[in-house]
Protein backbone atom coordinates (compact mmCIF):
# COMPACT_ATOMS: atom_id res chain seq x y z
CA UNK A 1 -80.74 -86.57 74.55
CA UNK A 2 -83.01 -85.27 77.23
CA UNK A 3 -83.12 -85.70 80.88
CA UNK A 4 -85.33 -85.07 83.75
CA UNK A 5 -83.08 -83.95 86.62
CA UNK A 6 -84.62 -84.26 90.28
CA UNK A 7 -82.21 -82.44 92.73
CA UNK A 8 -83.04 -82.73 96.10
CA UNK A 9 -81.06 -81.31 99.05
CA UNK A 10 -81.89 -81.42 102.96
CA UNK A 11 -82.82 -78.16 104.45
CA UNK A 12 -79.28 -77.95 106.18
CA UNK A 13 -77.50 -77.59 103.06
CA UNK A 14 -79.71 -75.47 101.16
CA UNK A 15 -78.04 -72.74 99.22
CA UNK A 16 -80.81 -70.25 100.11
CA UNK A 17 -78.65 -68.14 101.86
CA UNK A 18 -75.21 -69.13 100.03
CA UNK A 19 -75.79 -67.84 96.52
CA UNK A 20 -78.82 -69.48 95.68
CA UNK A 21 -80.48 -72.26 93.74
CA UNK A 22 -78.33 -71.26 90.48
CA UNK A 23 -75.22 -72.48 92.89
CA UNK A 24 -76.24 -75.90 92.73
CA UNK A 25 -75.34 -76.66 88.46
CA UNK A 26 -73.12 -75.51 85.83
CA UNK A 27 -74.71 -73.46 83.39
CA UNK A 28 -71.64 -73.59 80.84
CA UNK A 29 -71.21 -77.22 81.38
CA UNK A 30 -69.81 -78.46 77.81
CA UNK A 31 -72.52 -80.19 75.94
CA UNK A 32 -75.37 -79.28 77.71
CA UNK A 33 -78.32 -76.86 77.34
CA UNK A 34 -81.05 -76.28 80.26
CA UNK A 35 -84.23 -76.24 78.88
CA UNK A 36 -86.34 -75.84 81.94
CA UNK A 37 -85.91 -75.33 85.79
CA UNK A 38 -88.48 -75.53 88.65
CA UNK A 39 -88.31 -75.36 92.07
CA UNK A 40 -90.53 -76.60 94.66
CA UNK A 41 -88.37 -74.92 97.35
CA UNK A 42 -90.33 -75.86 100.43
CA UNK A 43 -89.50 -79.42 99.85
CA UNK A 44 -85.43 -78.18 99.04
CA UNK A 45 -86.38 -79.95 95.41
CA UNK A 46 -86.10 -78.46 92.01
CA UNK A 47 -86.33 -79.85 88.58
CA UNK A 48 -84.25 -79.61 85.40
CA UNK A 49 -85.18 -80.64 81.88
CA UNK A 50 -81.48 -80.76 80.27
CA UNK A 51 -80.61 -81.34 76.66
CA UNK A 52 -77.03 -82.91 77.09
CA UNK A 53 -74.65 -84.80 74.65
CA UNK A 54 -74.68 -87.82 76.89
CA UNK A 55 -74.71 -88.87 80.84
CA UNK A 56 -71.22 -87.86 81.17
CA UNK A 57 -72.29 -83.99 80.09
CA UNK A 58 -74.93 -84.34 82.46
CA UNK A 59 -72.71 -85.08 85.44
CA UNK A 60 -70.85 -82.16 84.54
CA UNK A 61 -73.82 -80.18 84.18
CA UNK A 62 -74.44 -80.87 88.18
CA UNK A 63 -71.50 -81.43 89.36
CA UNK A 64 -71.64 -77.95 91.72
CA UNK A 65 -74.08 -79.85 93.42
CA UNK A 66 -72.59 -82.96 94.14
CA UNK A 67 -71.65 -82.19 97.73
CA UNK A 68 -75.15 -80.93 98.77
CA UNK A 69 -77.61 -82.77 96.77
CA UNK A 70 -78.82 -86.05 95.53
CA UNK A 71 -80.06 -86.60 92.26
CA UNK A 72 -82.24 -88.85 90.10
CA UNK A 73 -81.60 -88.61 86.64
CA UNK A 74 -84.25 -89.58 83.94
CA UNK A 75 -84.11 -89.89 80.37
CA UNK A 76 -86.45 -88.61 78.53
CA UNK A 77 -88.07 -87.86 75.22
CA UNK A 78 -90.80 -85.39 73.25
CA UNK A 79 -91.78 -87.85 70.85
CA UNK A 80 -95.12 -89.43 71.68
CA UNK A 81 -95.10 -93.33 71.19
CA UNK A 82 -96.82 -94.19 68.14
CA UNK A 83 -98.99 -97.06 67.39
């Protein structure tokens, strides 16, 4: 299952100068697989397009940023809707 991951923090808490974006998810998070990742770092936002097992995997997946983020969480897919 795919997700679209929007991560946003507030510029007080932004891992700039504590290790980075990369600081903020799990890359080894069981079940998961990051497809994508974009940042639009002047608004302390970046994007994930995860491939996880379930919602549960996903949590995981963020969970370094639960402290200093919020997220909206998306599913999505890469099959057009057919007619």
């Amino acid at each position: 299952m795919l997700f679209h991951v929007t991560q946003t923090h507030t510029p007080e808490q932004c891992p700039k100068d504590a290790g980075g974006s990369q600081t903020l998810y799990n890359p080894k998070a069981e079940g998961v697989k990051l497809r994508a990742m974009y940042g639009a770092f002047a608004q302390h936002t970046i994007f994930y397009i995860v491939e996880a097992n379930g919602l549960d995997a996903d949590d995981r997946f963020l969970d370094p940023g639960w402290k200093r983020c919020t997220c909206v969480v998306t599913p999505v897919s890469e099959e057009p809707i057919v007619r």
